[in-house]
PDB file of N, CA and C in Angstrom:
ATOM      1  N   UNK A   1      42.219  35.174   3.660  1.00  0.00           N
ATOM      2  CA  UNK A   1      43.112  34.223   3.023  1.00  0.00           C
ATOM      3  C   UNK A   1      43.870  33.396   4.059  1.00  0.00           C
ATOM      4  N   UNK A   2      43.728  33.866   5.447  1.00  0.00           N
ATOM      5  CA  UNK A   2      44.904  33.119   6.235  1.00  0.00           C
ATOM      6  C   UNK A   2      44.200  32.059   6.844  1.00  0.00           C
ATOM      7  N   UNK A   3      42.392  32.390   6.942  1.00  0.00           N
ATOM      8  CA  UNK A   3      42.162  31.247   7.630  1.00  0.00           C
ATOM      9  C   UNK A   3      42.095  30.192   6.453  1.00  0.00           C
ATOM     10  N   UNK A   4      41.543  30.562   5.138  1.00  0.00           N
ATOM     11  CA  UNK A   4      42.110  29.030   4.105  1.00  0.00           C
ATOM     12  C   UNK A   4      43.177  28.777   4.522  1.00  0.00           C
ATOM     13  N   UNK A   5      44.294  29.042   4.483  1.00  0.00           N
ATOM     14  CA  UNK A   5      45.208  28.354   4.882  1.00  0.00           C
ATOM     15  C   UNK A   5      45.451  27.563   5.939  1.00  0.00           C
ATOM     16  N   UNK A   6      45.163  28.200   7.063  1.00  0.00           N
ATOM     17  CA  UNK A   6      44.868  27.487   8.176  1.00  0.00           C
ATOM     18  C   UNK A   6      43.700  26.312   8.212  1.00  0.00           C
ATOM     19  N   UNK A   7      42.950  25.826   7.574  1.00  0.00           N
ATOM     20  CA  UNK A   7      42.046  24.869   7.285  1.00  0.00           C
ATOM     21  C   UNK A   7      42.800  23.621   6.228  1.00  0.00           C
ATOM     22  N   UNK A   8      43.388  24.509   5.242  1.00  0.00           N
ATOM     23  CA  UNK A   8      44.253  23.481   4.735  1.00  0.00           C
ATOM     24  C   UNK A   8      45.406  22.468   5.651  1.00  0.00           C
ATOM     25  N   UNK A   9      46.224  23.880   6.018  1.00  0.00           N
ATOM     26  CA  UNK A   9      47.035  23.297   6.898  1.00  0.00           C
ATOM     27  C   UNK A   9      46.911  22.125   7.822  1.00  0.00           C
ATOM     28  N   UNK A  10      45.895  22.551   8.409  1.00  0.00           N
ATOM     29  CA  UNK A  10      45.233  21.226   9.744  1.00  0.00           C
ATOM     30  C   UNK A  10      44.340  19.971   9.242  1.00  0.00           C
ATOM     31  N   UNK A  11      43.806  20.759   7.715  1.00  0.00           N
ATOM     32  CA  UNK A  11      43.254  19.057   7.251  1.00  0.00           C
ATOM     33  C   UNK A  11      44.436  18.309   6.979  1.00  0.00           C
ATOM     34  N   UNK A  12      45.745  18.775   6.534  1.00  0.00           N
ATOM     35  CA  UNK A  12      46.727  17.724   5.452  1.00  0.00           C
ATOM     36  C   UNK A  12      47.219  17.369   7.054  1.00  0.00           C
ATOM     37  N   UNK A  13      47.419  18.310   8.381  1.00  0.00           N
ATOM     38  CA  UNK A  13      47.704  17.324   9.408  1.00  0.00           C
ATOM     39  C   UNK A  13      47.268  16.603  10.163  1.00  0.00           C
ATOM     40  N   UNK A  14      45.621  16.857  10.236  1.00  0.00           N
ATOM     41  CA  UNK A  14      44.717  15.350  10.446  1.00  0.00           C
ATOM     42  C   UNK A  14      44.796  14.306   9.416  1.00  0.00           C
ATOM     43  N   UNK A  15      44.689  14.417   8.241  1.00  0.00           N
ATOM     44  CA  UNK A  15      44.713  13.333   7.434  1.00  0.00           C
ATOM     45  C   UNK A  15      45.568  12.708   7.683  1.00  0.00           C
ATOM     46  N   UNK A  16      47.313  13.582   7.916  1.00  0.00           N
ATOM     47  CA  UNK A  16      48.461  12.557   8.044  1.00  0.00           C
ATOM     48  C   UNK A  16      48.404  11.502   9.177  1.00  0.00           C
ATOM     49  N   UNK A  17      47.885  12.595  10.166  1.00  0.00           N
ATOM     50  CA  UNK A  17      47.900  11.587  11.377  1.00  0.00           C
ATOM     51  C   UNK A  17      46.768  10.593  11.583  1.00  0.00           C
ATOM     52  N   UNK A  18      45.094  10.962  10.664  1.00  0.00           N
ATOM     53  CA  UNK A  18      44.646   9.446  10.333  1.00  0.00           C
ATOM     54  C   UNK A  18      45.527   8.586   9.488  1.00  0.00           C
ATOM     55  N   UNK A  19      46.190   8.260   8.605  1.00  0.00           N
ATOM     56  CA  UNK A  19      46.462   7.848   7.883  1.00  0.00           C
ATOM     57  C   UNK A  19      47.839   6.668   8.710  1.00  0.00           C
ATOM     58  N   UNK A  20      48.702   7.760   9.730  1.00  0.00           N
ATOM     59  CA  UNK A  20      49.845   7.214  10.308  1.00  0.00           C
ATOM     60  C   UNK A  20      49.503   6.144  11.391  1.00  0.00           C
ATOM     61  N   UNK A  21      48.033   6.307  12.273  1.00  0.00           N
ATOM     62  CA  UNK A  21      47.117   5.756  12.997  1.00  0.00           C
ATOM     63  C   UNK A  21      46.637   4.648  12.160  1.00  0.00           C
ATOM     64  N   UNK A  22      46.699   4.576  11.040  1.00  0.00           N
ATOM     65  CA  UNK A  22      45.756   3.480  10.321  1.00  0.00           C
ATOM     66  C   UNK A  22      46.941   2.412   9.945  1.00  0.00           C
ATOM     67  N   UNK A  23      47.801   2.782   9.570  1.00  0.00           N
ATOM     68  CA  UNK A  23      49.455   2.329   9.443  1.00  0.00           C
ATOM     69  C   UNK A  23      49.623   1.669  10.772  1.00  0.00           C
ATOM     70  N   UNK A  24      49.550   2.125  12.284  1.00  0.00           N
ATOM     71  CA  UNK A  24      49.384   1.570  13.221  1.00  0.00           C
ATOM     72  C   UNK A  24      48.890   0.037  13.678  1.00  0.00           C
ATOM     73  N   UNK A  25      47.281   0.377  13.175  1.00  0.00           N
ATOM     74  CA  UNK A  25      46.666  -0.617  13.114  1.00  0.00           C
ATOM     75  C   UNK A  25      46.890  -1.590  12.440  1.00  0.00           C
ATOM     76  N   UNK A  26      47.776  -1.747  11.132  1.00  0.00           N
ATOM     77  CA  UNK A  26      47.987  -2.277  10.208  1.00  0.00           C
ATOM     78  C   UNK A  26      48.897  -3.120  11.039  1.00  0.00           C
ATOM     79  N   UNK A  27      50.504  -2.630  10.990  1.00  0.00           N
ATOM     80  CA  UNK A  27      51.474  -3.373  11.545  1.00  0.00           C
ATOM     81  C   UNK A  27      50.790  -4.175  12.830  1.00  0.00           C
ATOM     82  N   UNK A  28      49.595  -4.071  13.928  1.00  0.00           N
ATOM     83  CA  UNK A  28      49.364  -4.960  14.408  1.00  0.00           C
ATOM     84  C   UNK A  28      48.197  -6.119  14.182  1.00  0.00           C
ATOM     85  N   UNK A  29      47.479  -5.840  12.849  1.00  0.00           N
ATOM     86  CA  UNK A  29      46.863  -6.507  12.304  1.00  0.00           C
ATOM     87  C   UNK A  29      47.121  -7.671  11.530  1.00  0.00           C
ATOM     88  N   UNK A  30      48.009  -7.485  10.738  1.00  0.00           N
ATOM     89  CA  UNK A  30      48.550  -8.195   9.707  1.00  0.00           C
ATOM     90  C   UNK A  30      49.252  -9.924  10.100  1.00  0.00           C
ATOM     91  N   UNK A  31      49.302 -10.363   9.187  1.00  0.00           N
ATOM     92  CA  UNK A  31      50.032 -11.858   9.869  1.00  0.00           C
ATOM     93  C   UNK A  31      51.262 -12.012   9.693  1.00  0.00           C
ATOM     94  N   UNK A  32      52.384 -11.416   8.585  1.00  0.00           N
ATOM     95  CA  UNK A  32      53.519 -11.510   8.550  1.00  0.00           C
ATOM     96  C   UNK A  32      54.101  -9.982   8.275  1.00  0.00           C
ATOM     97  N   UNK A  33      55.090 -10.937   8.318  1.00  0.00           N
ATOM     98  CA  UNK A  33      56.425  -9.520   8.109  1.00  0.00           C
ATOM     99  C   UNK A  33      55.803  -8.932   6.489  1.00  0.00           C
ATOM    100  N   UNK A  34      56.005  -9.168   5.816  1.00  0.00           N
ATOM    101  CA  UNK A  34      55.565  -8.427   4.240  1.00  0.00           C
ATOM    102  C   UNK A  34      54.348  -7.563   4.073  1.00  0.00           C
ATOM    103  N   UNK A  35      53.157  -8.292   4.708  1.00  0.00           N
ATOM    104  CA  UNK A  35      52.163  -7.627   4.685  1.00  0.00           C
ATOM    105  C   UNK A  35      52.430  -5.885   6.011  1.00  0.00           C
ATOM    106  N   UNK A  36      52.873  -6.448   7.030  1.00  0.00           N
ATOM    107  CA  UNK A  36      53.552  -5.532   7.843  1.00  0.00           C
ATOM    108  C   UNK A  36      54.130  -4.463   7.188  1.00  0.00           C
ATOM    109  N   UNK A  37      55.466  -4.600   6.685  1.00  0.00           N
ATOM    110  CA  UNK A  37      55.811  -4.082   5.840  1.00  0.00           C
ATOM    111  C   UNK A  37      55.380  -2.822   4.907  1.00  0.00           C
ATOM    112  N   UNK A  38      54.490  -4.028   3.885  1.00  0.00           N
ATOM    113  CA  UNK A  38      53.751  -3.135   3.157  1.00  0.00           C
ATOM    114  C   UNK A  38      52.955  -1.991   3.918  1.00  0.00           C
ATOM    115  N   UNK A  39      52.206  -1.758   4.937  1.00  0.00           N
ATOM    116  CA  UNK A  39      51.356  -1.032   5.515  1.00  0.00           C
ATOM    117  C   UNK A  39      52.222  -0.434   6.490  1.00  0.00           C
ATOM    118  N   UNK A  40      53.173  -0.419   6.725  1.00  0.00           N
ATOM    119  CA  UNK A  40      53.676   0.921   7.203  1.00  0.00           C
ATOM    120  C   UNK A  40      54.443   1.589   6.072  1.00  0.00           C
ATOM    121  N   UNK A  41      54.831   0.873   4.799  1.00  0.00           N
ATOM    122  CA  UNK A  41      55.870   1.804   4.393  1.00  0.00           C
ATOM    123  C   UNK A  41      55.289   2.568   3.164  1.00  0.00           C
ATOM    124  N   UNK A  42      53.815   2.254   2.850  1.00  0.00           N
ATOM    125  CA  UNK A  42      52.770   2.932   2.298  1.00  0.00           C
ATOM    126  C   UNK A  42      52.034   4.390   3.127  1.00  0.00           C
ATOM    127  N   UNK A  43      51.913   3.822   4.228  1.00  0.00           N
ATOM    128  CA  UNK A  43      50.854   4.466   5.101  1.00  0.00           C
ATOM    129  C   UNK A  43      52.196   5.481   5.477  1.00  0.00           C
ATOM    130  N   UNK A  44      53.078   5.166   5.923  1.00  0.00           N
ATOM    131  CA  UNK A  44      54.022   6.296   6.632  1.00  0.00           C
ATOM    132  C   UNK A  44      54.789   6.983   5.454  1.00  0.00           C
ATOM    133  N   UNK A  45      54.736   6.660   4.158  1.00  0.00           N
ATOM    134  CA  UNK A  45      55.294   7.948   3.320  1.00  0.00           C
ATOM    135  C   UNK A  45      53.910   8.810   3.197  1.00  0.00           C
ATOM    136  N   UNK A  46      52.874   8.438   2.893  1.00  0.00           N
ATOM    137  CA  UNK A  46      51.521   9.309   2.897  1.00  0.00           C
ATOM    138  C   UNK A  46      51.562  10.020   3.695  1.00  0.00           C
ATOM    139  N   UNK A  47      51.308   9.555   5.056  1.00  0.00           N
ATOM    140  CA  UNK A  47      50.988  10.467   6.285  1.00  0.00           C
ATOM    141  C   UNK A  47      52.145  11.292   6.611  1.00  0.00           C
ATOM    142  N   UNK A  48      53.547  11.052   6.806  1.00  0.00           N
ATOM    143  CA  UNK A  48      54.388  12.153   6.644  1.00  0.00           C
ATOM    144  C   UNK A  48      54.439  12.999   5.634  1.00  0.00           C
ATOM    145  N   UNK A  49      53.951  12.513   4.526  1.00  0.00           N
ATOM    146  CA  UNK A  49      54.159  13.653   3.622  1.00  0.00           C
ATOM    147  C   UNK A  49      53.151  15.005   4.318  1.00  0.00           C
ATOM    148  N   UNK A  50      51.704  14.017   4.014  1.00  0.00           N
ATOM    149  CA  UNK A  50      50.453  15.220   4.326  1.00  0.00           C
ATOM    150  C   UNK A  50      51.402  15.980   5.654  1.00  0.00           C
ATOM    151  N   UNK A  51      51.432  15.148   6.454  1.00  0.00           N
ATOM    152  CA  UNK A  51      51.849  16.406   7.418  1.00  0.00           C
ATOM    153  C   UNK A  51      53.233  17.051   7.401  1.00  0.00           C
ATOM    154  N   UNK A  52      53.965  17.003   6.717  1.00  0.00           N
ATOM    155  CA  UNK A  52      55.449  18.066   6.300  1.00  0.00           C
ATOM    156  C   UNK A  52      54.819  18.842   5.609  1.00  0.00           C
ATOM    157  N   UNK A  53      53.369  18.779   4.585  1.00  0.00           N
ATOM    158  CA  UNK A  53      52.971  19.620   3.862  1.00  0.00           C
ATOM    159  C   UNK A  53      51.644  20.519   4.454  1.00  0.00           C
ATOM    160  N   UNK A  54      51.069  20.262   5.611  1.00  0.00           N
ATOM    161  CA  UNK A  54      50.742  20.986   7.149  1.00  0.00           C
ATOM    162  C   UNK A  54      51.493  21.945   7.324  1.00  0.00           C
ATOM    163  N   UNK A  55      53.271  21.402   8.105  1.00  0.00           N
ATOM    164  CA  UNK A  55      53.554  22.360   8.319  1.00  0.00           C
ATOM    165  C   UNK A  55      54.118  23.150   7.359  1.00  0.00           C
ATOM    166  N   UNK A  56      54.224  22.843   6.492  1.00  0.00           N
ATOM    167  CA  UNK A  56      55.155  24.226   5.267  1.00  0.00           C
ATOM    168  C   UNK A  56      54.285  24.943   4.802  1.00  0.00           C
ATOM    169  N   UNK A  57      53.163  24.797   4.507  1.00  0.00           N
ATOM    170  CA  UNK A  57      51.722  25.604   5.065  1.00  0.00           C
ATOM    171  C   UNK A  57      51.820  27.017   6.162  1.00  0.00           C
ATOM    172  N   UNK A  58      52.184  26.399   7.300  1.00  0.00           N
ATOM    173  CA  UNK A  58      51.518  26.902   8.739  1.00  0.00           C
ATOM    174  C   UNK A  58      53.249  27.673   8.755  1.00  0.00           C
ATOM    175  N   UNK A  59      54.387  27.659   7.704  1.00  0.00           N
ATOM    176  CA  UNK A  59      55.756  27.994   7.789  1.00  0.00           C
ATOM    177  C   UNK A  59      55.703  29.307   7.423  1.00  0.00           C
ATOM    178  N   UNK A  60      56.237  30.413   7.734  1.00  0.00           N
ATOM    179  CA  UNK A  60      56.534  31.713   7.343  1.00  0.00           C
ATOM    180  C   UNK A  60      57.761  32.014   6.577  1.00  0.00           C
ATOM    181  N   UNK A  61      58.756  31.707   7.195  1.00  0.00           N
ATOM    182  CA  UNK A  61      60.163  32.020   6.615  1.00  0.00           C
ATOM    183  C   UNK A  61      60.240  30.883   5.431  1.00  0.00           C
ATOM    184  N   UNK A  62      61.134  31.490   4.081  1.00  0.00           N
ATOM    185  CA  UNK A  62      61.107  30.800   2.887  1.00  0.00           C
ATOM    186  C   UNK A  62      62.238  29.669   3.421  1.00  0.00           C
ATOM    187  N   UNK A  63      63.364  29.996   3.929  1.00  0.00           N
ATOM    188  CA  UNK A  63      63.858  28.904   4.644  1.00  0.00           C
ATOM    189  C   UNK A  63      63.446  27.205   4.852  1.00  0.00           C
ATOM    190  N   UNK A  64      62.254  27.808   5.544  1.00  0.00           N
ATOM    191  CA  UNK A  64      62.087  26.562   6.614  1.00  0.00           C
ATOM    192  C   UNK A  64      61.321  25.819   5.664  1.00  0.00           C
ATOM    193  N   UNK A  65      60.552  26.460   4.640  1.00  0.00           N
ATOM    194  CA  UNK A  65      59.467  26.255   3.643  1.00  0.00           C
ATOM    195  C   UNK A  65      60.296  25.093   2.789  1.00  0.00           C
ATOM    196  N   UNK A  66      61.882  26.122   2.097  1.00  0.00           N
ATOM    197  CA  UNK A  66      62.640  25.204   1.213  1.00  0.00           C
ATOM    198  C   UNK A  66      63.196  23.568   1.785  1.00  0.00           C
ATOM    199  N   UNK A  67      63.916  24.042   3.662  1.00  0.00           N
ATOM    200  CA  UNK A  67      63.934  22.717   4.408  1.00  0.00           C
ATOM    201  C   UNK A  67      62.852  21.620   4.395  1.00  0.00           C
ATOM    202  N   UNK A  68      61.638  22.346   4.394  1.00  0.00           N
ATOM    203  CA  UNK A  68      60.313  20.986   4.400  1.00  0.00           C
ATOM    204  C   UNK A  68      60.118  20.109   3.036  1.00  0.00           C
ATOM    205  N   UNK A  69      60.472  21.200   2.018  1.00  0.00           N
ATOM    206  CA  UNK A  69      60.454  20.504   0.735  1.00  0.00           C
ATOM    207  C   UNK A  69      61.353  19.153   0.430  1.00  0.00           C
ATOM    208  N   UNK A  70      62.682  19.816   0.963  1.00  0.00           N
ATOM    209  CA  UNK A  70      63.932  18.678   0.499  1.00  0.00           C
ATOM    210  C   UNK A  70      63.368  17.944   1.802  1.00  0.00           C
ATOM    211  N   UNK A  71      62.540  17.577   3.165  1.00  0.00           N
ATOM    212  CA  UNK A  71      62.680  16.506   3.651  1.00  0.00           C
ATOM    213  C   UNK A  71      61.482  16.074   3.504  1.00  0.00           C
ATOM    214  N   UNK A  72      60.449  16.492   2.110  1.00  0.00           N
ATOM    215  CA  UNK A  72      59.755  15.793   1.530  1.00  0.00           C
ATOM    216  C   UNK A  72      60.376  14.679   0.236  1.00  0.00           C
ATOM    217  N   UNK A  73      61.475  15.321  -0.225  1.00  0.00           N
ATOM    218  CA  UNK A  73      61.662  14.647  -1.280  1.00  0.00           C
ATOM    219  C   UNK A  73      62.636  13.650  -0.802  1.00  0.00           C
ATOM    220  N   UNK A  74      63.203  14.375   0.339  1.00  0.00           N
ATOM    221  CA  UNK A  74      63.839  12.924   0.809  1.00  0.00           C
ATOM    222  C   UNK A  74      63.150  11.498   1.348  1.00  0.00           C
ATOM    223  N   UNK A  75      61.703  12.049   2.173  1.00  0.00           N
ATOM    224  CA  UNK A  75      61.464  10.815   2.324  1.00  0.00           C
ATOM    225  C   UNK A  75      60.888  10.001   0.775  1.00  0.00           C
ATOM    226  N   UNK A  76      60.769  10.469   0.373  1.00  0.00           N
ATOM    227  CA  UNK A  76      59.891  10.030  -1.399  1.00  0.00           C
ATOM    228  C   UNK A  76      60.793   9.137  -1.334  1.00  0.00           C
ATOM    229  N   UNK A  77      62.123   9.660  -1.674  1.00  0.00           N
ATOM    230  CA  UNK A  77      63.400   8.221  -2.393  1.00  0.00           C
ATOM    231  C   UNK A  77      63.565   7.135  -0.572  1.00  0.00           C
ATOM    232  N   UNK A  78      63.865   7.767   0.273  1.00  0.00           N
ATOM    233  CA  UNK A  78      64.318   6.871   1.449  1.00  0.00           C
ATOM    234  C   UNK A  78      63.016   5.695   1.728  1.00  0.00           C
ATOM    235  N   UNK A  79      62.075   6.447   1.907  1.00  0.00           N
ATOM    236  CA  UNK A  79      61.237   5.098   2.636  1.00  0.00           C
ATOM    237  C   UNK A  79      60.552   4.125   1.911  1.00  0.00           C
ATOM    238  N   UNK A  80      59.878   4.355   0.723  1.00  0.00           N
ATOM    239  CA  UNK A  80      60.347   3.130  -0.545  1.00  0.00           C
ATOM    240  C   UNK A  80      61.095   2.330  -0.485  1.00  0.00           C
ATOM    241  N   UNK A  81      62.427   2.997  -0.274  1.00  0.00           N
ATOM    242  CA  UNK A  81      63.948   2.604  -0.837  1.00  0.00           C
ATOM    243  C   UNK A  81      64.471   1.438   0.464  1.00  0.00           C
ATOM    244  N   UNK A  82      64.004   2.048   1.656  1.00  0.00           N
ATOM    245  CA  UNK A  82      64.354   0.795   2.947  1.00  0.00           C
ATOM    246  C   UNK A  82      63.129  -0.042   3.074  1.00  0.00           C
ATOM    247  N   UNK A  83      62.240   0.282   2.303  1.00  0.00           N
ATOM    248  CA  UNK A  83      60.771  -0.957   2.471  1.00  0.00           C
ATOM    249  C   UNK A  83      61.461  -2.046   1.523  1.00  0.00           C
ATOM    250  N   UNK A  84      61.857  -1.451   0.338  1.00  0.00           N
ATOM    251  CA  UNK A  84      62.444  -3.095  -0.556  1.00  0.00           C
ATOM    252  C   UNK A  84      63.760  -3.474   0.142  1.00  0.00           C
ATOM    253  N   UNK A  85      64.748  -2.518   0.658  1.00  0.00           N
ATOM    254  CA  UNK A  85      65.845  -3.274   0.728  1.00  0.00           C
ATOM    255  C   UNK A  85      65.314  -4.221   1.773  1.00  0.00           C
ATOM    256  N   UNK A  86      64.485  -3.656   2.939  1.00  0.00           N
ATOM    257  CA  UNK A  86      64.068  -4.569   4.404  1.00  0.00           C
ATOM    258  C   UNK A  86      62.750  -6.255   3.535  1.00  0.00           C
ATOM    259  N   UNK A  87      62.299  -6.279   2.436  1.00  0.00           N
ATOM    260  CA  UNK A  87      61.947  -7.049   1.964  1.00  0.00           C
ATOM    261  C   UNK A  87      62.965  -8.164   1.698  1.00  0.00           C
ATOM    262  N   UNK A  88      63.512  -7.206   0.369  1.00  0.00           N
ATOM    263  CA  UNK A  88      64.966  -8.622  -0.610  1.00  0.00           C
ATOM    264  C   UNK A  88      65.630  -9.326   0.353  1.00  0.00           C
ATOM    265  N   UNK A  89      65.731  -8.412   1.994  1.00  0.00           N
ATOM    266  CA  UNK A  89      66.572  -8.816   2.897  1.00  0.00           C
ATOM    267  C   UNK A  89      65.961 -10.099   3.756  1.00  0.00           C
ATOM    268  N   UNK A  90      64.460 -10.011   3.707  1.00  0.00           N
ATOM    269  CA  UNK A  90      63.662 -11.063   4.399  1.00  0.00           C
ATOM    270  C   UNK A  90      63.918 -11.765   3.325  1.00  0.00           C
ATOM    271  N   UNK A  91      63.574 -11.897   2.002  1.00  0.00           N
ATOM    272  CA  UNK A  91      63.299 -13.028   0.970  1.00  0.00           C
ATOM    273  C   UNK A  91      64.773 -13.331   0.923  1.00  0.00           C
ATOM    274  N   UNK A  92      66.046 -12.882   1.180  1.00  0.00           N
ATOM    275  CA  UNK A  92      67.616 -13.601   1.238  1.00  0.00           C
ATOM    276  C   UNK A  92      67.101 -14.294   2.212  1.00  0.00           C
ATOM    277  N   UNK A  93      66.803 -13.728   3.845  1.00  0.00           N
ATOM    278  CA  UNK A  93      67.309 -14.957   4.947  1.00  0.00           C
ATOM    279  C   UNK A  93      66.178 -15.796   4.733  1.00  0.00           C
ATOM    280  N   UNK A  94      65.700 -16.085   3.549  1.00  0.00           N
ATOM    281  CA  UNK A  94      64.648 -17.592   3.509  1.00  0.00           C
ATOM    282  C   UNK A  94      63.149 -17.522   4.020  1.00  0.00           C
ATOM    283  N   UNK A  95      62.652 -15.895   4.636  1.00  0.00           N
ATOM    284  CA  UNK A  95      61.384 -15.977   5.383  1.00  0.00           C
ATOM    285  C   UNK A  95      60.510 -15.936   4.209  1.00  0.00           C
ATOM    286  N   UNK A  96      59.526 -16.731   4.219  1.00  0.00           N
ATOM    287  CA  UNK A  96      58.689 -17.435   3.242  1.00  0.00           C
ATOM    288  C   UNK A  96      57.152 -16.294   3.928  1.00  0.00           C
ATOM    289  N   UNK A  97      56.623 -15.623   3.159  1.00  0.00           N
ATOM    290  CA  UNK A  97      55.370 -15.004   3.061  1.00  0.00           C
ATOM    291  C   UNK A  97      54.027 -15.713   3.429  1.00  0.00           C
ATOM    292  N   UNK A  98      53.135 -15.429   4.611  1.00  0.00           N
ATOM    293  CA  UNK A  98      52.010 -16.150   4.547  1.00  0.00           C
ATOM    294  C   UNK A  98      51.015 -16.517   3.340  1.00  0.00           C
ATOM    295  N   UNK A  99      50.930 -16.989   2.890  1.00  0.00           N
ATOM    296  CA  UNK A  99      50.115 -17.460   1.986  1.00  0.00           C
ATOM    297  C   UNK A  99      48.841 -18.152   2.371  1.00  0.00           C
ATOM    298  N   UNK A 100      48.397 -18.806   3.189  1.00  0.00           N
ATOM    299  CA  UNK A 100      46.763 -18.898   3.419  1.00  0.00           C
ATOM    300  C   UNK A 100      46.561 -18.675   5.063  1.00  0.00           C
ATOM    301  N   UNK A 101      45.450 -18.724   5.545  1.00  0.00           N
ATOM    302  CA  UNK A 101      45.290 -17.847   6.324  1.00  0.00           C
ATOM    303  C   UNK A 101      45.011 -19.085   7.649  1.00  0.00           C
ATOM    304  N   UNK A 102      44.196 -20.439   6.997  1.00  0.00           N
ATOM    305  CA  UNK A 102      43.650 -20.990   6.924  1.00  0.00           C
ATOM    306  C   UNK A 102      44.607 -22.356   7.686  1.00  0.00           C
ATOM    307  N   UNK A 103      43.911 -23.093   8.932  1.00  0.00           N
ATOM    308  CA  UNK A 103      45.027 -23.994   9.686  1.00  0.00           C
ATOM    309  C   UNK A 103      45.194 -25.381   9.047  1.00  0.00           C
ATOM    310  N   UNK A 104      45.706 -26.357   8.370  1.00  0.00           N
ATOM    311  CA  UNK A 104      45.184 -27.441   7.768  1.00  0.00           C
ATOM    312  C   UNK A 104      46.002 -28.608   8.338  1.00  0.00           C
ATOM    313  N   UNK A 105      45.212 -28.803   9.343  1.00  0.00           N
ATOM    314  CA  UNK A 105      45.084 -29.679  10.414  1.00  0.00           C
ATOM    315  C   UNK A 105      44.168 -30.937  10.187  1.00  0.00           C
TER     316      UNK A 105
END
């Protein structure tokens, strides 16, 4: 039973860390701030989750187990929650969203 666990454990923390790597690529892919945005604050609640849920897995003491939970549920409400405010806050100071991709020259 311990090595299932241990297989679980290390897939949800490879996945996180493909997933946080792909988030990577994103923020330097992208053409503006929004699309930016969007792809880290998608990609980095995923991939932290999978991997807080790695280690509470790979956790022994009920403690540390209950700590991983609440700083799962914290990121749930927080990083959502600063992806729109860091949006409404671009669409107040006037930054206008790429819309074509395309030079028209």
């Amino acid at each position: 039973m311990n090595h299932v666990v241990d297989i679980l454990s290390w897939s949800c923390l490879l996945a996180g860390a493909f997933f946080l790597l792909i988030g990577v690529i994103g923020l330097l892919r992208f053409p503006d701030f929004f699309t930016r945005l969007h792809a880290a604050s998608v990609i980095e609640t995923l991939g932290s989750l999978l991997i807080v849920t790695g280690l509470a897995l790979q956790a022994e003491q009920a403690l540390v187990i209950v700590k991983l939970i609440l700083l799962i549920v914290f990121i749930m409400f927080t990083s959502p929650t600063a992806a729109h405010a860091l949006a409404k806050a671009a669409l107040h100071g006037k930054l206008e969203p790429v819309t074509s991709t395309e030079d028209n020259n």
